[in-house]
N, C-alpha and C. Protein backbone atom coordinates (compact mmCIF):
# COMPACT_ATOMS: atom_id res chain seq x y z
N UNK A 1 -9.97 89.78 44.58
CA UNK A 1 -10.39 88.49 44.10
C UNK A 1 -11.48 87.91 44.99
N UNK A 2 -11.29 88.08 46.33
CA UNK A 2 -12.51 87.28 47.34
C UNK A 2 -13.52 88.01 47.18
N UNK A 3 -13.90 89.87 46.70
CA UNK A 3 -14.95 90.02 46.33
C UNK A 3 -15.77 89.34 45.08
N UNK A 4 -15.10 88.89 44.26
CA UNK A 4 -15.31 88.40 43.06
C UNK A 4 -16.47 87.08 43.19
N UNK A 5 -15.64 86.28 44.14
CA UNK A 5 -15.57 85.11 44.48
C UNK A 5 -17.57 85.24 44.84
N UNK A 6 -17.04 86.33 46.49
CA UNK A 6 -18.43 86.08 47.18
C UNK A 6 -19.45 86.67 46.15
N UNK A 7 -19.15 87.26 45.48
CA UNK A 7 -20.62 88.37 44.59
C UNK A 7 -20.92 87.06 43.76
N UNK A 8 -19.94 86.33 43.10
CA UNK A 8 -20.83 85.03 42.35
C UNK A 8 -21.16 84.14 42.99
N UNK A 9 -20.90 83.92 44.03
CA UNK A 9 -21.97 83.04 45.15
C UNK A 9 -23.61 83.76 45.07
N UNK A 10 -23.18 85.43 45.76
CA UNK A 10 -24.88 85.92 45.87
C UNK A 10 -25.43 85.70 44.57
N UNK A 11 -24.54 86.02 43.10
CA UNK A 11 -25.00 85.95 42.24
C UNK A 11 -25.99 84.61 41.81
N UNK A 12 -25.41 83.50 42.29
CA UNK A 12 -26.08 82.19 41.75
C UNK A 12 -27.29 81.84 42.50
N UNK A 13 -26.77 82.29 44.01
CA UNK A 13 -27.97 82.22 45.44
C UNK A 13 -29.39 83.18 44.66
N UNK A 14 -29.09 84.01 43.67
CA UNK A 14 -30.07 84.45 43.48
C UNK A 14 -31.35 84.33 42.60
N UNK A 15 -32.73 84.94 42.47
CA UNK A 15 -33.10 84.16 41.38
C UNK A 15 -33.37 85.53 39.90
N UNK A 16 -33.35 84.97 39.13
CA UNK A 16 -33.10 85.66 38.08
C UNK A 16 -34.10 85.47 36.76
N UNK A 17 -34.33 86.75 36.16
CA UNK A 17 -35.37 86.12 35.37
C UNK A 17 -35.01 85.26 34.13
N UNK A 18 -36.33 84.67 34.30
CA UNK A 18 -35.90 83.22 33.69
C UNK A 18 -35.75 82.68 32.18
N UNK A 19 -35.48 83.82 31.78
CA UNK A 19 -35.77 83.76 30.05
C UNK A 19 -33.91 84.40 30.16
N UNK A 20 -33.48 84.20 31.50
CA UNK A 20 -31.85 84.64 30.83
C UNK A 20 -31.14 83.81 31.35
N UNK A 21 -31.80 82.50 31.60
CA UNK A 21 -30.07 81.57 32.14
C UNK A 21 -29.14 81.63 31.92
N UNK A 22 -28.48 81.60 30.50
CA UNK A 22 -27.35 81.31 30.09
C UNK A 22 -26.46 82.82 30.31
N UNK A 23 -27.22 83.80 29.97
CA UNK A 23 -26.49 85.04 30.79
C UNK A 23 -25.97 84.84 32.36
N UNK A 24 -27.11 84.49 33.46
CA UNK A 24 -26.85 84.70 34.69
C UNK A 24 -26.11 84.00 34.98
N UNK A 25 -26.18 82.72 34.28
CA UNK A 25 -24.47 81.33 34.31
C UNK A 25 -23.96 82.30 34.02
N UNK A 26 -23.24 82.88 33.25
CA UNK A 26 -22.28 82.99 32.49
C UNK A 26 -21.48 84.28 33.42
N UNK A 27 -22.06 85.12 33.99
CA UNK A 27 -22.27 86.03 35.03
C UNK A 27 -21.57 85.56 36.23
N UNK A 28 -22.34 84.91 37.00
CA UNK A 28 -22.07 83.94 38.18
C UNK A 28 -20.55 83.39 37.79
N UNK A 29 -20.54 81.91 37.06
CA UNK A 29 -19.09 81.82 36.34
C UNK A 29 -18.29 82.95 36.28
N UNK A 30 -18.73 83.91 35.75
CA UNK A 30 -17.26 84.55 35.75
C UNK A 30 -16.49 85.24 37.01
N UNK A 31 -17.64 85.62 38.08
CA UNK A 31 -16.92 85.77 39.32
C UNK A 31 -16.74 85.00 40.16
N UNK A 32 -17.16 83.57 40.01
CA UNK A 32 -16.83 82.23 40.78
C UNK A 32 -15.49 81.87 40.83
N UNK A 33 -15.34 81.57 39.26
CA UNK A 33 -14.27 81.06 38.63
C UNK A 33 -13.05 81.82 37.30
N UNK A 34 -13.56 82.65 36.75
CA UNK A 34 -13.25 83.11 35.43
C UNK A 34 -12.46 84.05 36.07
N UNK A 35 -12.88 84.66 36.87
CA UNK A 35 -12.16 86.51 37.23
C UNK A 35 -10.62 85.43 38.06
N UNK A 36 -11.13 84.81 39.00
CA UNK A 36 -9.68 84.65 40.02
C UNK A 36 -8.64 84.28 39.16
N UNK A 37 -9.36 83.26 37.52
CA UNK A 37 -8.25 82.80 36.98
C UNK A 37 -7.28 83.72 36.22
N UNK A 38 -8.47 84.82 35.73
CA UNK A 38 -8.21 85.97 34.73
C UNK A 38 -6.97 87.40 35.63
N UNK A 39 -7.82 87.67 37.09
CA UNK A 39 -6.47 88.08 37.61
C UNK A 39 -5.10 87.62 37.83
N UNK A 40 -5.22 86.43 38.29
CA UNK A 40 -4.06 85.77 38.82
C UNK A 40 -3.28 85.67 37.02
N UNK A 41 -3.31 85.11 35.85
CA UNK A 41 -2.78 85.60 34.65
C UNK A 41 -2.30 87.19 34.56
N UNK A 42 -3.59 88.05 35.10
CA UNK A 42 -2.72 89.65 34.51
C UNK A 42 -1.55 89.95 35.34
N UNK A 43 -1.59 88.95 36.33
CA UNK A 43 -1.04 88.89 37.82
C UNK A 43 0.72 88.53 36.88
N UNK A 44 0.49 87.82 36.28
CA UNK A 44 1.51 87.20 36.07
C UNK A 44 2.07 88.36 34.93
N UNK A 45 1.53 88.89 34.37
CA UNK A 45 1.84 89.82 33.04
C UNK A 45 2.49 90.95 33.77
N UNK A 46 1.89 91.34 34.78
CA UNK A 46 2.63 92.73 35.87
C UNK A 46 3.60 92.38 36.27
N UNK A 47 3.48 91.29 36.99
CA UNK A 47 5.30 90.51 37.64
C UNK A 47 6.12 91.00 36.54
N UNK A 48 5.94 90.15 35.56
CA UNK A 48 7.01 90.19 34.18
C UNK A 48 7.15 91.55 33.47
N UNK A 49 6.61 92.98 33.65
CA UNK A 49 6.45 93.91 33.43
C UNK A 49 6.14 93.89 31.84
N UNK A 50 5.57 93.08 31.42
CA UNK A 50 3.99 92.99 30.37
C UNK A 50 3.53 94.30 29.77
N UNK A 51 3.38 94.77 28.33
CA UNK A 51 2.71 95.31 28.06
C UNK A 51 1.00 95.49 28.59
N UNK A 52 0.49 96.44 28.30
CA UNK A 52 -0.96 96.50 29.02
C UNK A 52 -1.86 95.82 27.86
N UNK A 53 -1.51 95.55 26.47
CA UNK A 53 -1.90 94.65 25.37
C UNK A 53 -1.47 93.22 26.05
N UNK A 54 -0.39 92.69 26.69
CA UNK A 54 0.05 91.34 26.47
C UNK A 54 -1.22 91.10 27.80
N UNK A 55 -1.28 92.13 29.13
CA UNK A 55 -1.94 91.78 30.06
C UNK A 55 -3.32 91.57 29.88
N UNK A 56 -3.77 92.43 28.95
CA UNK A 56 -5.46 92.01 28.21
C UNK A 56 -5.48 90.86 27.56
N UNK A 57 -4.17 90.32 27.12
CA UNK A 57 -4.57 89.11 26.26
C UNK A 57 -4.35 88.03 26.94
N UNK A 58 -3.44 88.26 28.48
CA UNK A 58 -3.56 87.14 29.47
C UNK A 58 -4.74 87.20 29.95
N UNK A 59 -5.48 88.46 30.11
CA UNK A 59 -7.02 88.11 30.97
C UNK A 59 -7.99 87.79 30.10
N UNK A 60 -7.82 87.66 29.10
CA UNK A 60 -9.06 87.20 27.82
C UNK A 60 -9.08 86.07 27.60
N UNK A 61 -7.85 85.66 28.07
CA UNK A 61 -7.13 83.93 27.62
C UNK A 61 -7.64 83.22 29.14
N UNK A 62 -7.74 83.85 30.13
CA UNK A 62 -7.84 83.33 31.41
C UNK A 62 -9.68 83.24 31.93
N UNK A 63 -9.61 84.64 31.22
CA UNK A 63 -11.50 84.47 31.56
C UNK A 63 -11.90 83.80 30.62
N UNK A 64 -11.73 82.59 29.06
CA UNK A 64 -12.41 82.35 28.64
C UNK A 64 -12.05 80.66 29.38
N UNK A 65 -11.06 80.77 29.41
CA UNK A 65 -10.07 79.19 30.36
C UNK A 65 -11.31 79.08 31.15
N UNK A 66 -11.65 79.96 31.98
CA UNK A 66 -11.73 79.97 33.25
C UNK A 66 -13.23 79.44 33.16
N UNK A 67 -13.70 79.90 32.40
CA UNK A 67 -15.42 79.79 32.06
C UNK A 67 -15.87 78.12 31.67
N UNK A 68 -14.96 78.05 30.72
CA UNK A 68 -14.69 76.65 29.96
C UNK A 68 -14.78 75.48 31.01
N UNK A 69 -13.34 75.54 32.01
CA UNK A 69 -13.36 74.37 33.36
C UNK A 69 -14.31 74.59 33.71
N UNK A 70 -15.27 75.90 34.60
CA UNK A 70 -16.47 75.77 35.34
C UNK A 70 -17.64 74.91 34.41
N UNK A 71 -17.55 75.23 33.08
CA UNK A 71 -18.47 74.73 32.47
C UNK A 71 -18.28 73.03 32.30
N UNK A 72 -16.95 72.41 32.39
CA UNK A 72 -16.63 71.34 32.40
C UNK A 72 -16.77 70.48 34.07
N UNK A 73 -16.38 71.22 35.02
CA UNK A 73 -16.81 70.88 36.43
C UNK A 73 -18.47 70.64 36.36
N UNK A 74 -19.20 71.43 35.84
CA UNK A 74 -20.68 71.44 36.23
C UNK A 74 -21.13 70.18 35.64
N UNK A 75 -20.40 69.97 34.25
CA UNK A 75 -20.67 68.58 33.70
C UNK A 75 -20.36 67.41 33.94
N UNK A 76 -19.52 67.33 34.77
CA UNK A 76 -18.88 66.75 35.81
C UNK A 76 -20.77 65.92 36.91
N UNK A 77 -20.96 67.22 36.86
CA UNK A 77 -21.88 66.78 37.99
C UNK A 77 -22.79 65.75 37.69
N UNK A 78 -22.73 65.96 36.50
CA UNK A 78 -24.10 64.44 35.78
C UNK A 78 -23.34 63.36 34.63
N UNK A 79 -22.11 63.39 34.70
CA UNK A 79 -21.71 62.17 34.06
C UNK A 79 -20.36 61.54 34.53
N UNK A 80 -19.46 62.07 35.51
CA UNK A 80 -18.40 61.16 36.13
C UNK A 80 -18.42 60.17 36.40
N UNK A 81 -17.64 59.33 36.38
CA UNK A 81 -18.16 57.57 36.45
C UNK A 81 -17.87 57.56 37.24
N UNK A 82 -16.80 58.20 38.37
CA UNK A 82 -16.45 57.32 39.32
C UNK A 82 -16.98 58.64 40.60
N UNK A 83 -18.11 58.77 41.34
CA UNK A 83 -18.52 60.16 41.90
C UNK A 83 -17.75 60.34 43.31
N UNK A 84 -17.68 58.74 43.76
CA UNK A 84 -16.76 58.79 45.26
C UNK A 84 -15.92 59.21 45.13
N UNK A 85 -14.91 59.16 43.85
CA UNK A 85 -13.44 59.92 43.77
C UNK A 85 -13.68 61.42 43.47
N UNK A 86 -14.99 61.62 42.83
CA UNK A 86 -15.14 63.09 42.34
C UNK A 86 -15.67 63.73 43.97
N UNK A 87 -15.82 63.63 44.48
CA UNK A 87 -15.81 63.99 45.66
C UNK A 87 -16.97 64.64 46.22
N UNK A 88 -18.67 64.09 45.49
CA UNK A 88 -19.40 64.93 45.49
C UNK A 88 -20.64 63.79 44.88
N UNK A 89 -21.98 63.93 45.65
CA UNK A 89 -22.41 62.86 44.68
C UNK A 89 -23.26 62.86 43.47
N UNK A 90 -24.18 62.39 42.98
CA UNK A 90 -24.38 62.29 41.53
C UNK A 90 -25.47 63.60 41.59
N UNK A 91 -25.54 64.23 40.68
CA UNK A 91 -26.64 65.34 40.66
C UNK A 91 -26.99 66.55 41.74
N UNK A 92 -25.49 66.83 42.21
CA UNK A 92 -25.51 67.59 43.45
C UNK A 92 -26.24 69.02 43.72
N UNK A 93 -25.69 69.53 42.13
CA UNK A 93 -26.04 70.73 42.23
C UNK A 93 -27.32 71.28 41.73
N UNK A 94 -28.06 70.07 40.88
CA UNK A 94 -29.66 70.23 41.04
C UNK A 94 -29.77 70.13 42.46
N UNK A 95 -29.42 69.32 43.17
CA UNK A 95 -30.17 68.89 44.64
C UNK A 95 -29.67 70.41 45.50
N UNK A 96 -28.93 71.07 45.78
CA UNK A 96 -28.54 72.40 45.82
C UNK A 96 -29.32 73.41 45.20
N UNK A 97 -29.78 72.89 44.31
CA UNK A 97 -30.27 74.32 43.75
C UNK A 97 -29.90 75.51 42.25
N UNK A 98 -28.59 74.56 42.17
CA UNK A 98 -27.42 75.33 41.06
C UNK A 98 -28.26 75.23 39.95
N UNK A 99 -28.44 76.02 39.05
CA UNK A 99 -28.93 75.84 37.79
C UNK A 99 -27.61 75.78 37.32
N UNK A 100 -26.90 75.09 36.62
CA UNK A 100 -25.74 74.66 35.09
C UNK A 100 -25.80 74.66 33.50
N UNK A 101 -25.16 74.80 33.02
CA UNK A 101 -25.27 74.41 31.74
C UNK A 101 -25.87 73.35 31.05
N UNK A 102 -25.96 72.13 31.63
CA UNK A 102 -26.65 71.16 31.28
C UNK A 102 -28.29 71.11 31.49
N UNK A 103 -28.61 71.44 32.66
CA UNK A 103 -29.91 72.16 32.65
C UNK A 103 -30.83 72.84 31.88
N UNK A 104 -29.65 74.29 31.69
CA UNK A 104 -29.73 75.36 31.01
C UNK A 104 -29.91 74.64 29.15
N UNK A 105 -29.39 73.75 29.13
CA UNK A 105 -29.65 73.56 27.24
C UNK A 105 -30.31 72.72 27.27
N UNK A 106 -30.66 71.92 28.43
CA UNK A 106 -32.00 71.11 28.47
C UNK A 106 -33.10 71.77 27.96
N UNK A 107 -33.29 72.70 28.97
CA UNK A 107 -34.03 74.20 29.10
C UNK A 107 -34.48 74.58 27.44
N UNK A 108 -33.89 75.31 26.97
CA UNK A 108 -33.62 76.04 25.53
C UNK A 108 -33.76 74.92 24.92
N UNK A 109 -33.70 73.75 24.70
CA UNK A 109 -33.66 72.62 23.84
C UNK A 109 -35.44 72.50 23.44
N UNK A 110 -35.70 72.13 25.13
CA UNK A 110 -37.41 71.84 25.30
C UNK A 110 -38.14 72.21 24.81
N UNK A 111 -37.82 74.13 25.01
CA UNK A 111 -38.50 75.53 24.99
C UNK A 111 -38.82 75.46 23.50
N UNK A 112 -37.96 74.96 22.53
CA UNK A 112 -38.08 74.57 21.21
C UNK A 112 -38.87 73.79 20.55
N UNK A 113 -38.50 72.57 21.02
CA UNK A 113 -39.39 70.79 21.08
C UNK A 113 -40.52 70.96 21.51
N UNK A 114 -40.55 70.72 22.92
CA UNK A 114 -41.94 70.78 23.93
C UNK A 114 -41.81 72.05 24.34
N UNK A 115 -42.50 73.24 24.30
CA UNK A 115 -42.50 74.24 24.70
C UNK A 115 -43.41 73.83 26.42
N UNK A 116 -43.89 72.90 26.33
CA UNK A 116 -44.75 73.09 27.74
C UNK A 116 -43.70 72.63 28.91
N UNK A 117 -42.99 71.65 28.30
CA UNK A 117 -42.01 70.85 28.83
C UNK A 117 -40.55 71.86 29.43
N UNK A 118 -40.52 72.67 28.35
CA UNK A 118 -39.51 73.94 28.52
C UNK A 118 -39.86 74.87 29.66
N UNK A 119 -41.06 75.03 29.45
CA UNK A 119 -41.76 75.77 30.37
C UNK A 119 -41.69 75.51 32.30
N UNK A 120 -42.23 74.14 32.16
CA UNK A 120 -41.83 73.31 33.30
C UNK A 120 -40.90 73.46 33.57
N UNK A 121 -39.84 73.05 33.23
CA UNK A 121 -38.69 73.24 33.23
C UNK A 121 -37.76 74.48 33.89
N UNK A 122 -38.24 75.21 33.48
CA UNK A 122 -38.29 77.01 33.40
C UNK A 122 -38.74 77.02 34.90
N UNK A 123 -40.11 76.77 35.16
CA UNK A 123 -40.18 77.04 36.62
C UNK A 123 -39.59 75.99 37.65
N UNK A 124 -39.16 74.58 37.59
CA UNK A 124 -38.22 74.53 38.25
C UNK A 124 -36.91 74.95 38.97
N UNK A 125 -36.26 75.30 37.48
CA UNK A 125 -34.90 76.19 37.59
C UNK A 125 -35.43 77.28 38.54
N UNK A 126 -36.35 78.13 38.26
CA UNK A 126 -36.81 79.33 39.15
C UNK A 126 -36.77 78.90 40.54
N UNK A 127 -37.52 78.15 40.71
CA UNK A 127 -37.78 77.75 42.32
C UNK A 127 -36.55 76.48 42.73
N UNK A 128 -35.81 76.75 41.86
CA UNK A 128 -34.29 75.71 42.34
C UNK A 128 -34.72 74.50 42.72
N UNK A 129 -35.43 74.04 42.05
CA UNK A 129 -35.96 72.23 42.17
C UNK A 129 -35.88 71.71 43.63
N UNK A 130 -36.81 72.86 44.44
CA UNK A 130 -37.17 72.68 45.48
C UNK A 130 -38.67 71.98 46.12
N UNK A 131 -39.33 71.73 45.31
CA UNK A 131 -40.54 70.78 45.31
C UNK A 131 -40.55 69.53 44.81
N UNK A 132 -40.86 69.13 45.89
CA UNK A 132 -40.88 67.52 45.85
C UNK A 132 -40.92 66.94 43.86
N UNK A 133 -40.45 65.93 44.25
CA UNK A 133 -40.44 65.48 42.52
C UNK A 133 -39.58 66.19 41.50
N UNK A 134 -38.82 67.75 41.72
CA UNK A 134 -37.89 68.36 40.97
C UNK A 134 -36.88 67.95 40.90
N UNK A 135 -36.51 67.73 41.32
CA UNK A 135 -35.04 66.94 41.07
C UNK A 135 -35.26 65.84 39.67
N UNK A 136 -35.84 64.70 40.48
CA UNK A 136 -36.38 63.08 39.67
C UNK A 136 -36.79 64.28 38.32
N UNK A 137 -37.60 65.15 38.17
CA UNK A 137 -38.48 65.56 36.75
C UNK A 137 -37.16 66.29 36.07
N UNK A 138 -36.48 66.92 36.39
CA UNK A 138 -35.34 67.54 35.65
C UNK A 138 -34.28 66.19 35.28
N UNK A 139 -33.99 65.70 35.73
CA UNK A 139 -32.62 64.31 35.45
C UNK A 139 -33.64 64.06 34.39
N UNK A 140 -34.61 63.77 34.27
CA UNK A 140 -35.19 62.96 33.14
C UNK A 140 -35.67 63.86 31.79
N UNK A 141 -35.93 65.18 32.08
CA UNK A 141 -35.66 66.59 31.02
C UNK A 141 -34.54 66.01 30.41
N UNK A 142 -33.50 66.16 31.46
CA UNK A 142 -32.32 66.24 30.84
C UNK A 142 -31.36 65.16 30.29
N UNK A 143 -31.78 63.94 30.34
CA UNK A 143 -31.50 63.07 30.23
C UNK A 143 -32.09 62.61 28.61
N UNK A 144 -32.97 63.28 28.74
CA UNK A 144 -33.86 63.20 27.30
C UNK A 144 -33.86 64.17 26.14
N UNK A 145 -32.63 65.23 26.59
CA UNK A 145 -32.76 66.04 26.09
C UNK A 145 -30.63 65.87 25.21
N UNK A 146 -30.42 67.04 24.97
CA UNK A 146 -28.74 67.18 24.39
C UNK A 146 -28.53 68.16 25.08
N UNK A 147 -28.99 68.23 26.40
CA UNK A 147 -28.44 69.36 27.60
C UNK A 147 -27.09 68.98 27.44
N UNK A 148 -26.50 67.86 28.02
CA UNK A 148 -25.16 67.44 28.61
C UNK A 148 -24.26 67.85 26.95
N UNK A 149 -24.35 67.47 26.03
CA UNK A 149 -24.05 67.33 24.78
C UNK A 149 -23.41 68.79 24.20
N UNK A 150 -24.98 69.66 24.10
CA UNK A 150 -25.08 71.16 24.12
C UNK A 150 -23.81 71.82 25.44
N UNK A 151 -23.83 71.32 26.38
CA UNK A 151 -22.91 72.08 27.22
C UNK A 151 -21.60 71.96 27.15
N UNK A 152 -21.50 70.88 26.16
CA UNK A 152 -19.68 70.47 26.46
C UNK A 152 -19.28 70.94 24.91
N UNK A 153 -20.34 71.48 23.98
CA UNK A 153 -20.30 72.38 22.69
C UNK A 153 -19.92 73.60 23.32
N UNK A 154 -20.60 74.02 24.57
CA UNK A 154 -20.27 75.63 25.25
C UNK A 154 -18.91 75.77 25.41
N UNK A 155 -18.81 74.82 26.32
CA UNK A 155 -17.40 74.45 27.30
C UNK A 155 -16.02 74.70 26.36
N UNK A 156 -16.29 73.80 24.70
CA UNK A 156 -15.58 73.99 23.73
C UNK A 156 -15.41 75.22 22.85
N UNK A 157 -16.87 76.02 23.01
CA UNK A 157 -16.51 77.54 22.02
C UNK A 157 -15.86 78.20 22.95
N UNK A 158 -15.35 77.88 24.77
CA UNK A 158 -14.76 79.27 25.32
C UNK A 158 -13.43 78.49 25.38
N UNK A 159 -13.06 77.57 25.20
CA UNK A 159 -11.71 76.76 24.60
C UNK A 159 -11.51 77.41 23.51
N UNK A 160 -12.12 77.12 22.05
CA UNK A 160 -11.81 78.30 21.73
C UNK A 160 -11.23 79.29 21.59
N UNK A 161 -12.22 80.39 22.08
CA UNK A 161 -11.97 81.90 22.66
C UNK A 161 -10.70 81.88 23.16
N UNK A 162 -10.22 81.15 23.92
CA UNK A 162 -9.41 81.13 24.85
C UNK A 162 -7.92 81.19 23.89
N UNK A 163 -7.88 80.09 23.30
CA UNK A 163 -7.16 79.82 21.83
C UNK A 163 -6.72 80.68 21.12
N UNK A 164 -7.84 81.33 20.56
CA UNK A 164 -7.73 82.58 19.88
C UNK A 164 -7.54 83.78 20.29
C-alpha cells in the first residue's frame, strides 16, 4: 500500500502531457487514494475467506469509492465555507501546484468555448501555476467556468460505479 501511496505522489509531482489531465488525475487518484481504499476492502474479503469474485467486487466497489471522495476532497478545496475547520486554506492546491478536477473541467470546458482561454489554461496547469498572476488567472477560469459543477458530475458517475 505505501508503494501505492508514494508512486501517486511522484505521479502528481510530475508533469504530464497536457491534452491528458483527466487520465493523469485519475491515475495519480488511484494510487493516492483509490488503491489503499480498494486493498484494505479485498483485505476484508480474505479475512472472511471471500470468494475471488466477491474480492473483485470489494475492490471495484472500493476503487470507484475511493476515486469519488478524492474527487470530493479536491472540491473541497474551492468551495468549503468554513476553510479554518477544513484545515487547509482556500485554493491550496492550485497554490501547490495540484492540478484537480475542477481545474481540469475548467480546462476542457474553455478548450471548447474559448479555445485560447483553454489553451492558457493548459499551460498553466503545465507549469503548475507557478508564474506570477497563475493562481489569481485560473480562480477566475474557473470560477467562470462549470469546472466545480462538471467535477461533482465526476465525483457522482464513480458513486455510481461504485453502486453498481
Amino acid at each position: 500500500m505505501l508503494y501505492n501511496i508514494v508512486r501517486g505522489e511522484f505521479y502528481q509531482a510530475k508533469n504530464y502531457d497536457k491534452t491528458k489531465w483527466h487520465e493523469n488525475y485519475i491515475s495519480a487518484s488511484f494510487y493516492k487514494t483509490s488503491s489503499l481504499m480498494a486493498l484494505s476492502c479485498r483485505g476484508v474479503g480474505l479475512i472472511h475467506n471471500k470468494s475471488m469474485d466477491i474480492q473483485r467486487i470489494l475492490t471495484v466497489f472500493a476503487t470507484h469509492f475511493g476515486t469519488a471522495f478524492q474527487i470530493s476532497d479536491d472540491i473541497l478545496d474551492y468551495v468549503a465555507e468554513d476553510f479554518d475547520k477544513f484545515g487547509k486554506p482556500q485554493y491550496n492546491d492550485l497554490k501547490e501546484g495540484v492540478v484537480s478536477p475542477p481545474i481540469i473541467m475548467a480546462q476542457a470546458e474553455l478548450s471548447q468555448t474559448n479555445p485560447e482561454a483553454g489553451a492558457e489554461l493548459s499551460d498553466m496547469m503545465a507549469r503548475k501555476f507557478r508564474e506570477e498572476g497563475d493562481v489569481e488567472k485560473a480562480i477566475d477560469y474557473l470560477l467562470g467556468s462549470s469546472g466545480i459543477i462538471n467535477a461533482e458530475r465526476l465525483g457522482y458517475t464513480h458513486v455510481q460505479e461504485a453502486i453498481n
